[in-house]
C-alpha atoms as a PDB file:
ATOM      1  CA  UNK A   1     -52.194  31.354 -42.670  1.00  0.00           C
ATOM      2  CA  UNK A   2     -49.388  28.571 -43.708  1.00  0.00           C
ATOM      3  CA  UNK A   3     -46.013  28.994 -43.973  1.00  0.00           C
ATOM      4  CA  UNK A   4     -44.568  27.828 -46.873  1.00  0.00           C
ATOM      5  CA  UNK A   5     -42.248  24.861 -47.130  1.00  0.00           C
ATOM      6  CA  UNK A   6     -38.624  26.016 -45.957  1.00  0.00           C
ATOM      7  CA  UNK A   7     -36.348  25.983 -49.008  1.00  0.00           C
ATOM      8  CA  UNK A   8     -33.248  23.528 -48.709  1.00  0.00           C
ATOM      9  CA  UNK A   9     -29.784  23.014 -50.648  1.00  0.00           C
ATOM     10  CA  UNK A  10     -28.251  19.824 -51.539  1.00  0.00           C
ATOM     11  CA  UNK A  11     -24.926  19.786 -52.608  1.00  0.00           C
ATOM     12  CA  UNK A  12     -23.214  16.176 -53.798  1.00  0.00           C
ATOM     13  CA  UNK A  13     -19.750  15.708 -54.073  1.00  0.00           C
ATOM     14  CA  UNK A  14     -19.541  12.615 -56.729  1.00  0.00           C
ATOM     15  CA  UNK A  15     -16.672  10.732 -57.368  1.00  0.00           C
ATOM     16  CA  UNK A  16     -14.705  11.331 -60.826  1.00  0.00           C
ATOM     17  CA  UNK A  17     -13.595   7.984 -61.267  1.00  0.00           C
ATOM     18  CA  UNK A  18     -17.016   6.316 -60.961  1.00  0.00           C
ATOM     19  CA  UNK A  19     -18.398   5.040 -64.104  1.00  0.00           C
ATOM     20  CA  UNK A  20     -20.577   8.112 -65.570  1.00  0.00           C
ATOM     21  CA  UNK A  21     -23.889   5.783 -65.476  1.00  0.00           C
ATOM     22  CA  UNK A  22     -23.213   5.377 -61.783  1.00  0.00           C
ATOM     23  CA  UNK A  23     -23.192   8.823 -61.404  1.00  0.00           C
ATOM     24  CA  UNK A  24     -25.936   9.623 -63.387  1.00  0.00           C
ATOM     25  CA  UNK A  25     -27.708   7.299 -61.462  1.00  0.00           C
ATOM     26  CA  UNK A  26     -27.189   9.005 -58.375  1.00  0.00           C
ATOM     27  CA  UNK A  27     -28.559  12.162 -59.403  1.00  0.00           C
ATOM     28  CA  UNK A  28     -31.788  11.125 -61.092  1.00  0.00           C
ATOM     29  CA  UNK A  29     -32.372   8.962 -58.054  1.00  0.00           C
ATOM     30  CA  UNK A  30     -32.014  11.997 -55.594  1.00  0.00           C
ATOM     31  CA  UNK A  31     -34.095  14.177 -57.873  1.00  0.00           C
ATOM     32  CA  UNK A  32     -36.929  11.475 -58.466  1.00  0.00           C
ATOM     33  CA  UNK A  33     -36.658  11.218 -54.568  1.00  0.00           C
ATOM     34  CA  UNK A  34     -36.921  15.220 -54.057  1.00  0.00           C
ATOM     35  CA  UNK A  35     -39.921  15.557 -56.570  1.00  0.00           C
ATOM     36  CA  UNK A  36     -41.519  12.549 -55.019  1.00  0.00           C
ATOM     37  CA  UNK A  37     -42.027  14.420 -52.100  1.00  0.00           C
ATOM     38  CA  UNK A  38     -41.315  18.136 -52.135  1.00  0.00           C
ATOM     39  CA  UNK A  39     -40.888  19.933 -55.167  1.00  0.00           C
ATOM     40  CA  UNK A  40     -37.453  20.654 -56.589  1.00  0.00           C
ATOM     41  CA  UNK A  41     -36.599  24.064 -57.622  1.00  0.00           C
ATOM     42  CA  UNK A  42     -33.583  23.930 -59.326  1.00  0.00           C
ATOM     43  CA  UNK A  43     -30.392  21.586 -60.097  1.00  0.00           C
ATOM     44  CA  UNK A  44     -27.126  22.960 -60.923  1.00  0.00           C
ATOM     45  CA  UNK A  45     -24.216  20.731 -62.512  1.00  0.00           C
ATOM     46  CA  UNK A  46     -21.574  22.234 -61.671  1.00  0.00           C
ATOM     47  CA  UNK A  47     -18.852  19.965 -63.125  1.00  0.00           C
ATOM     48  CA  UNK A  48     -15.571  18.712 -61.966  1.00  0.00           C
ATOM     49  CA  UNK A  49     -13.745  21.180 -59.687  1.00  0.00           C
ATOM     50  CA  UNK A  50     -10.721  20.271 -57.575  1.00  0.00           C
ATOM     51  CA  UNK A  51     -10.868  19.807 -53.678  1.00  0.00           C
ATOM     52  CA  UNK A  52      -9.348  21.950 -50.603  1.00  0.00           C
ATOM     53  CA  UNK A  53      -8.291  18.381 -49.285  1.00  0.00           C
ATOM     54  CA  UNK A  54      -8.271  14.895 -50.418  1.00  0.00           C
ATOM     55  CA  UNK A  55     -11.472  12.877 -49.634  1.00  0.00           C
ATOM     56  CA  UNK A  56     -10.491   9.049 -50.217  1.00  0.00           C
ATOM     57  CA  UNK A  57      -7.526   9.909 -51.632  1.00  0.00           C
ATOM     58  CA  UNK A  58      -9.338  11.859 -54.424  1.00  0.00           C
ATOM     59  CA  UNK A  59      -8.462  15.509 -55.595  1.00  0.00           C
ATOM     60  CA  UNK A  60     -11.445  16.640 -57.405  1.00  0.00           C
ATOM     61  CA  UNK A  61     -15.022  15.712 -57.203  1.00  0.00           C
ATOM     62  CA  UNK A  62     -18.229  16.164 -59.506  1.00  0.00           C
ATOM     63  CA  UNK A  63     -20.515  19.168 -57.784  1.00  0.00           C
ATOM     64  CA  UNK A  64     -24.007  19.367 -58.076  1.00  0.00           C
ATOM     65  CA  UNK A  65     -26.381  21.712 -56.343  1.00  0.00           C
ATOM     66  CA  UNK A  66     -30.382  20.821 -55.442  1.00  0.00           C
ATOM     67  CA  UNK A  67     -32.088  23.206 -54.402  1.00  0.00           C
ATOM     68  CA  UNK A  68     -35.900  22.287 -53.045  1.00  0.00           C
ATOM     69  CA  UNK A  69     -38.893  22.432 -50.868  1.00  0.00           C
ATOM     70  CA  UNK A  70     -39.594  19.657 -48.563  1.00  0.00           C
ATOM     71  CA  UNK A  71     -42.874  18.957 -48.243  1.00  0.00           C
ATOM     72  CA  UNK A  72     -42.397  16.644 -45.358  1.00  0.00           C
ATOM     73  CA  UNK A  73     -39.392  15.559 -42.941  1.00  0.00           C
ATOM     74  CA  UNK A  74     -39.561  12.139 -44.366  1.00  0.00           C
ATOM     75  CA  UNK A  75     -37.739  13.400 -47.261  1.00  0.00           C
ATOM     76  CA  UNK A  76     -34.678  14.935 -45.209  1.00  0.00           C
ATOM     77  CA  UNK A  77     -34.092  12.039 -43.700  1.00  0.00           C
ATOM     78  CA  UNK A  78     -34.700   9.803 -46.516  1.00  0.00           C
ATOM     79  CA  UNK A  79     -32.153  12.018 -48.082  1.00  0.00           C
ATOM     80  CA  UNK A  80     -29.356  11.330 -45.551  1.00  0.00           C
ATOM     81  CA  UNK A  81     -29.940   7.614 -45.366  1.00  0.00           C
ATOM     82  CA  UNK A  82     -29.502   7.096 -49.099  1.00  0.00           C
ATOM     83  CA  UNK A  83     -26.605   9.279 -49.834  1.00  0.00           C
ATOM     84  CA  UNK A  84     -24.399   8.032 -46.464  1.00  0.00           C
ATOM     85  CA  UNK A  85     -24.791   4.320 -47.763  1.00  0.00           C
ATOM     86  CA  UNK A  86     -24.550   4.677 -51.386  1.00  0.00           C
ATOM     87  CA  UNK A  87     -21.380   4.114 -53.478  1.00  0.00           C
ATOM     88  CA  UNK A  88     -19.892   7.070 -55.145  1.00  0.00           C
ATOM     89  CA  UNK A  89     -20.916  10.055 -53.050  1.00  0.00           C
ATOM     90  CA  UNK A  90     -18.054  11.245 -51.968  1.00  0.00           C
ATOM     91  CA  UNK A  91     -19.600  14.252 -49.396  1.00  0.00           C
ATOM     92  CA  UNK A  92     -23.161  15.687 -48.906  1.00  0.00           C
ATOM     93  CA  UNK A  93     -24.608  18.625 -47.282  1.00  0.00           C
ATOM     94  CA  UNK A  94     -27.899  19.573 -46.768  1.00  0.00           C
ATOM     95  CA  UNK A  95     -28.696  23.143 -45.741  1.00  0.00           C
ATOM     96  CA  UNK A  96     -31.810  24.913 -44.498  1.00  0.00           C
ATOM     97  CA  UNK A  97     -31.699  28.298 -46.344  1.00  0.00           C
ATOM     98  CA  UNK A  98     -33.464  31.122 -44.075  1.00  0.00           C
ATOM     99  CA  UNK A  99     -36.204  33.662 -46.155  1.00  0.00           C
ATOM    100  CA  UNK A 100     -34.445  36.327 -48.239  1.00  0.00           C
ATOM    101  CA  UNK A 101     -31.065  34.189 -48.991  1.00  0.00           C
ATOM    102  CA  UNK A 102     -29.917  35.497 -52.261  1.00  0.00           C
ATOM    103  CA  UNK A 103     -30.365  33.188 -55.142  1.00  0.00           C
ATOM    104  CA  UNK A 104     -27.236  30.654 -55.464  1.00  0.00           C
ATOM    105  CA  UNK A 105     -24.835  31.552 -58.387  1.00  0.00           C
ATOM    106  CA  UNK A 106     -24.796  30.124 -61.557  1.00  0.00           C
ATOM    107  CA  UNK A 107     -21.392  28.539 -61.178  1.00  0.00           C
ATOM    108  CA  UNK A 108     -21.652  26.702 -64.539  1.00  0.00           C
ATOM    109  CA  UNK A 109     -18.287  24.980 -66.340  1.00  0.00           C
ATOM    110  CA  UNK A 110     -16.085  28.070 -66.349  1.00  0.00           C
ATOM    111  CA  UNK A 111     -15.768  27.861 -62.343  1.00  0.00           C
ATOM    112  CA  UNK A 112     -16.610  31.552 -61.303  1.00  0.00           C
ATOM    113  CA  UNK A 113     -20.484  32.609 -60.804  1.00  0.00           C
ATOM    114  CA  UNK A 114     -22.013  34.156 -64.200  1.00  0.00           C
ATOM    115  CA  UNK A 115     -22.209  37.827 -64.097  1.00  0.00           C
ATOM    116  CA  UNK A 116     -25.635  39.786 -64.883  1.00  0.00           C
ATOM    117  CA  UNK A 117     -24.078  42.192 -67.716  1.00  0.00           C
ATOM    118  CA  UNK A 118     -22.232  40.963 -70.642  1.00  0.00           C
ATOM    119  CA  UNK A 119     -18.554  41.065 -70.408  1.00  0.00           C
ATOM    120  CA  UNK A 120     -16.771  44.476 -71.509  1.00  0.00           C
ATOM    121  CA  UNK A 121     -15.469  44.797 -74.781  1.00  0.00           C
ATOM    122  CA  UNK A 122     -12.652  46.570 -74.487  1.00  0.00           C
ATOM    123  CA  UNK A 123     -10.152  47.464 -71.374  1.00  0.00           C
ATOM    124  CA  UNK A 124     -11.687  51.056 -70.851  1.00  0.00           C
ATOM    125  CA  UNK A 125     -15.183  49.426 -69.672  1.00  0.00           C
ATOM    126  CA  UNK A 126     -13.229  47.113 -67.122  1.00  0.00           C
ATOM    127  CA  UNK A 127     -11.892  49.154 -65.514  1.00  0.00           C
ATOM    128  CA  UNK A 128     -12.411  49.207 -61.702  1.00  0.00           C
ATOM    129  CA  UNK A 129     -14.545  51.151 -59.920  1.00  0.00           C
ATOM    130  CA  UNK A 130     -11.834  52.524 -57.419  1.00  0.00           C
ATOM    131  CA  UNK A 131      -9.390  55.128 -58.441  1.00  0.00           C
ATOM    132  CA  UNK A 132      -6.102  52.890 -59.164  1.00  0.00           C
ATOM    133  CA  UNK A 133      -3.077  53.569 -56.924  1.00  0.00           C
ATOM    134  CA  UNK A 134       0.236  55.104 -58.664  1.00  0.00           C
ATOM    135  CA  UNK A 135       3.257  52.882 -58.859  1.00  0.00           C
ATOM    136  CA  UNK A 136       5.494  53.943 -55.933  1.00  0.00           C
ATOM    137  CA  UNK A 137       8.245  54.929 -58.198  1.00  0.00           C
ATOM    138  CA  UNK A 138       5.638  57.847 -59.977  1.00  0.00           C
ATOM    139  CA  UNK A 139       5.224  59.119 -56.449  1.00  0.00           C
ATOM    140  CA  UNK A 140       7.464  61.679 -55.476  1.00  0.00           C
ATOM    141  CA  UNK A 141       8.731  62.069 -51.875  1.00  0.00           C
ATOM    142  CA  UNK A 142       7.552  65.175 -50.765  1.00  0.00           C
ATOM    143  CA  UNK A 143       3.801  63.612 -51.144  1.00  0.00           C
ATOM    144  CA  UNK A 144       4.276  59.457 -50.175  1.00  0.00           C
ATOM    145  CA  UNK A 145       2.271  58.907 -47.203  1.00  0.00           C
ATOM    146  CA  UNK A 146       4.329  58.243 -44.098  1.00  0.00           C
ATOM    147  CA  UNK A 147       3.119  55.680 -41.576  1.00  0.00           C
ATOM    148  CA  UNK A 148       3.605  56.985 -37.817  1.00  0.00           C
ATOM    149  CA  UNK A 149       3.823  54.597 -34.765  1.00  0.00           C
ATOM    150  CA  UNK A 150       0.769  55.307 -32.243  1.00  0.00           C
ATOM    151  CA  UNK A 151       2.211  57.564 -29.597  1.00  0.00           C
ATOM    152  CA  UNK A 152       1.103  54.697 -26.739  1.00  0.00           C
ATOM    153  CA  UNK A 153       3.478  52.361 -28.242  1.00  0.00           C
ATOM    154  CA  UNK A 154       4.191  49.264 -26.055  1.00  0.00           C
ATOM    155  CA  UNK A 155       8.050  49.141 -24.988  1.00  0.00           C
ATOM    156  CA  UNK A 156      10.178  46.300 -26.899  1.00  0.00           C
ATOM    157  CA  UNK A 157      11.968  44.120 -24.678  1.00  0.00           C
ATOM    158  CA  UNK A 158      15.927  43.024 -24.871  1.00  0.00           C
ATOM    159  CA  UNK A 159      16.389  39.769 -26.243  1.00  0.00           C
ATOM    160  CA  UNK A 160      18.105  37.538 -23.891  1.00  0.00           C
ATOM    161  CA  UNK A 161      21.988  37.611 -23.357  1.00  0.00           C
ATOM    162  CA  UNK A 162      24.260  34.421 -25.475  1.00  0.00           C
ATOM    163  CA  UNK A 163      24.637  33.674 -22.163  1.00  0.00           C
ATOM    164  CA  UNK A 164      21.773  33.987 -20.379  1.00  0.00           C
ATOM    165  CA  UNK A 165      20.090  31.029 -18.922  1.00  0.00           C
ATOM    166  CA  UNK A 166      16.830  29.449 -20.754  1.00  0.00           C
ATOM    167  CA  UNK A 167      13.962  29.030 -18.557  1.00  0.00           C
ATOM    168  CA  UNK A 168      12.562  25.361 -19.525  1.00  0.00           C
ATOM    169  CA  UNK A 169       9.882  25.101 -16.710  1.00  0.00           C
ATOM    170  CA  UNK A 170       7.664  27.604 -18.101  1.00  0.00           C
ATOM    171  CA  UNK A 171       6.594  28.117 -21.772  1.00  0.00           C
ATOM    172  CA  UNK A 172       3.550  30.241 -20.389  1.00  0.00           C
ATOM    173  CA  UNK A 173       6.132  32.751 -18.990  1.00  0.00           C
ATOM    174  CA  UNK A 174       7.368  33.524 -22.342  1.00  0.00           C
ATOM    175  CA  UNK A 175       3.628  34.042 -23.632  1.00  0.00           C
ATOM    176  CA  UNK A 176       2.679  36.676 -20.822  1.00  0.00           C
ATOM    177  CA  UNK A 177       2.948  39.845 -21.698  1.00  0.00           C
ATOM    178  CA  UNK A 178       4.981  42.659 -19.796  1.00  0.00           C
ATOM    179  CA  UNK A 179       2.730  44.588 -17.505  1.00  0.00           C
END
Protein backbone atom coordinates (compact mmCIF):
# COMPACT_ATOMS: atom_id res chain seq x y z
CA UNK A 1 0.00 0.00 0.00
CA UNK A 2 1.32 3.80 -0.73
CA UNK A 3 1.24 6.49 1.36
CA UNK A 4 -0.05 9.39 0.05
CA UNK A 5 1.92 12.52 -0.72
CA UNK A 6 2.50 14.49 2.69
CA UNK A 7 0.47 17.71 2.53
CA UNK A 8 2.63 21.02 2.82
CA UNK A 9 1.89 24.89 3.55
CA UNK A 10 3.43 27.74 1.88
CA UNK A 11 3.03 30.92 3.27
CA UNK A 12 4.63 34.22 1.28
CA UNK A 13 5.13 37.33 2.83
CA UNK A 14 5.11 39.86 -0.37
CA UNK A 15 6.16 43.19 -0.28
CA UNK A 16 3.38 46.09 -0.39
CA UNK A 17 5.32 48.46 -2.19
CA UNK A 18 6.22 46.20 -5.12
CA UNK A 19 4.49 46.96 -8.26
CA UNK A 20 1.15 44.68 -8.16
CA UNK A 21 2.33 42.85 -11.57
CA UNK A 22 5.47 41.90 -9.71
CA UNK A 23 3.56 40.44 -7.21
CA UNK A 24 1.22 38.79 -9.20
CA UNK A 25 3.96 37.39 -10.86
CA UNK A 26 5.28 35.78 -7.96
CA UNK A 27 2.32 33.92 -7.13
CA UNK A 28 1.32 32.46 -10.48
CA UNK A 29 4.95 31.46 -10.82
CA UNK A 30 4.91 29.49 -7.42
CA UNK A 31 1.55 27.99 -8.24
CA UNK A 32 2.49 26.99 -11.96
CA UNK A 33 5.65 25.57 -10.13
CA UNK A 34 3.45 23.60 -7.37
CA UNK A 35 0.97 22.17 -10.06
CA UNK A 36 3.89 21.33 -12.25
CA UNK A 37 4.85 18.90 -9.91
CA UNK A 38 2.53 18.07 -7.04
CA UNK A 39 -0.87 19.09 -7.03
CA UNK A 40 -2.01 22.22 -5.25
CA UNK A 41 -4.88 22.07 -2.97
CA UNK A 42 -5.74 25.33 -2.13
CA UNK A 43 -4.45 29.15 -2.22
CA UNK A 44 -5.58 31.64 0.18
CA UNK A 45 -5.02 35.55 -0.38
CA UNK A 46 -5.03 36.74 2.54
CA UNK A 47 -4.37 40.46 1.90
CA UNK A 48 -2.31 43.08 3.50
CA UNK A 49 -1.94 42.60 7.28
CA UNK A 50 0.60 44.45 9.41
CA UNK A 51 3.84 42.77 10.86
CA UNK A 52 4.98 41.82 14.62
CA UNK A 53 8.39 43.45 13.47
CA UNK A 54 9.76 45.30 10.62
CA UNK A 55 11.27 43.13 7.80
CA UNK A 56 13.39 45.65 5.54
CA UNK A 57 12.11 48.35 7.15
CA UNK A 58 8.53 47.38 6.08
CA UNK A 59 5.41 47.22 8.47
CA UNK A 60 2.97 45.18 6.65
CA UNK A 61 3.30 42.55 4.07
CA UNK A 62 0.88 40.80 1.44
CA UNK A 63 0.00 37.04 2.94
CA UNK A 64 -0.75 34.27 0.93
CA UNK A 65 -1.21 30.68 1.94
CA UNK A 66 -0.42 27.38 -0.52
CA UNK A 67 -1.36 24.62 0.58
CA UNK A 68 -0.18 21.28 -1.59
CA UNK A 69 1.03 17.83 -2.18
CA UNK A 70 4.47 17.29 -3.34
CA UNK A 71 4.78 14.76 -5.55
CA UNK A 72 8.51 14.75 -5.45
CA UNK A 73 11.39 16.52 -3.30
CA UNK A 74 12.47 18.32 -6.35
CA UNK A 75 9.68 20.61 -5.83
CA UNK A 76 10.62 21.58 -2.08
CA UNK A 77 13.68 22.49 -2.96
CA UNK A 78 12.90 24.11 -6.13
CA UNK A 79 10.59 26.02 -3.93
CA UNK A 80 13.28 27.42 -1.58
CA UNK A 81 15.73 28.29 -4.31
CA UNK A 82 13.28 30.50 -6.17
CA UNK A 83 11.66 32.34 -3.40
CA UNK A 84 15.27 33.10 -1.36
CA UNK A 85 16.62 34.78 -4.68
CA UNK A 86 13.66 36.45 -6.02
CA UNK A 87 12.80 40.17 -5.56
CA UNK A 88 9.82 40.99 -3.52
CA UNK A 89 9.38 38.08 -1.13
CA UNK A 90 9.78 39.46 1.82
CA UNK A 91 9.63 35.92 4.16
CA UNK A 92 8.67 32.27 3.30
CA UNK A 93 7.85 29.25 5.19
CA UNK A 94 7.25 26.00 4.18
CA UNK A 95 5.66 23.53 6.59
CA UNK A 96 5.11 19.78 6.56
CA UNK A 97 1.55 19.40 8.01
CA UNK A 98 1.26 15.88 9.96
CA UNK A 99 -2.26 13.62 9.09
CA UNK A 100 -5.34 14.95 10.89
CA UNK A 101 -4.15 18.84 11.05
CA UNK A 102 -7.34 20.73 11.04
CA UNK A 103 -8.10 22.53 7.88
CA UNK A 104 -6.36 26.18 7.83
CA UNK A 105 -8.88 29.08 8.43
CA UNK A 106 -10.37 31.07 6.00
CA UNK A 107 -8.67 34.26 7.08
CA UNK A 108 -10.08 36.25 4.11
CA UNK A 109 -9.95 40.44 4.05
CA UNK A 110 -11.68 41.04 7.37
CA UNK A 111 -8.47 39.59 9.31
CA UNK A 112 -10.14 37.04 11.78
CA UNK A 113 -10.88 33.28 10.49
CA UNK A 114 -14.63 32.96 9.04
CA UNK A 115 -16.93 31.36 11.42
CA UNK A 116 -19.18 28.18 10.39
CA UNK A 117 -22.69 29.79 11.55
CA UNK A 118 -23.91 33.06 10.40
CA UNK A 119 -23.37 35.89 12.70
CA UNK A 120 -26.18 36.52 15.48
CA UNK A 121 -28.72 38.91 14.89
CA UNK A 122 -29.30 40.38 17.83
CA UNK A 123 -27.21 40.68 21.34
CA UNK A 124 -29.29 37.83 23.10
CA UNK A 125 -27.76 35.10 20.56
CA UNK A 126 -24.12 36.43 21.35
CA UNK A 127 -24.05 36.01 24.24
CA UNK A 128 -21.24 33.87 25.78
CA UNK A 129 -21.38 30.61 26.70
CA UNK A 130 -20.04 31.17 30.36
CA UNK A 131 -22.20 32.61 33.02
CA UNK A 132 -20.94 36.45 33.07
CA UNK A 133 -19.32 37.64 36.33
CA UNK A 134 -21.23 40.51 38.43
CA UNK A 135 -19.61 43.89 38.60
CA UNK A 136 -17.80 43.99 41.98
CA UNK A 137 -19.83 46.85 43.14
CA UNK A 138 -23.36 44.42 42.75
CA UNK A 139 -21.54 42.03 45.03
CA UNK A 140 -22.18 42.43 48.49
CA UNK A 141 -19.54 41.70 51.18
CA UNK A 142 -20.82 39.06 53.10
CA UNK A 143 -20.55 36.79 49.72
CA UNK A 144 -17.10 38.33 47.68
CA UNK A 145 -14.72 35.59 47.56
CA UNK A 146 -11.70 36.13 49.78
CA UNK A 147 -8.28 35.01 48.56
CA UNK A 148 -6.21 33.23 51.49
CA UNK A 149 -2.33 32.95 51.47
CA UNK A 150 -1.23 29.09 51.38
CA UNK A 151 -0.49 28.21 54.97
CA UNK A 152 3.38 27.14 53.77
CA UNK A 153 4.01 30.62 52.87
CA UNK A 154 7.74 31.41 52.25
CA UNK A 155 9.08 34.10 54.89
CA UNK A 156 9.69 37.76 53.32
CA UNK A 157 12.98 39.05 53.94
CA UNK A 158 14.00 42.76 55.40
CA UNK A 159 15.09 44.99 52.84
CA UNK A 160 18.50 46.18 53.45
CA UNK A 161 19.31 49.06 55.99
CA UNK A 162 20.01 53.06 54.17
CA UNK A 163 23.05 52.18 55.45
CA UNK A 164 23.87 48.95 54.86
CA UNK A 165 26.67 48.06 52.61
CA UNK A 166 25.91 46.84 48.81
CA UNK A 167 27.52 43.70 47.92
CA UNK A 168 28.96 44.40 44.21
CA UNK A 169 30.96 41.08 43.83
CA UNK A 170 28.04 38.95 43.56
CA UNK A 171 24.80 39.52 41.55
CA UNK A 172 24.14 35.63 41.87
CA UNK A 173 23.89 36.14 45.69
CA UNK A 174 21.00 38.33 45.33
CA UNK A 175 19.25 35.68 42.92
CA UNK A 176 19.59 32.66 45.46
CA UNK A 177 16.93 32.06 47.31
CA UNK A 178 16.81 31.78 51.26
CA UNK A 179 17.05 28.20 52.34
Amino acid sequence: MTLPAPTYDLVILLDPQAEPDARAKIVADTRSTVEGQGELLRHDEWGERPLTYPIDKRASAEYHLLQFHAGTPELLSGLDRTLRITDGVLRFRIVKLKPGVPEAPNMGAAGRPDTETAAPSSPSESAPSQPEAAPAAEVPAEEAPVAEAPATEAPVAEPPAADAPVAESAPEAALAEPA
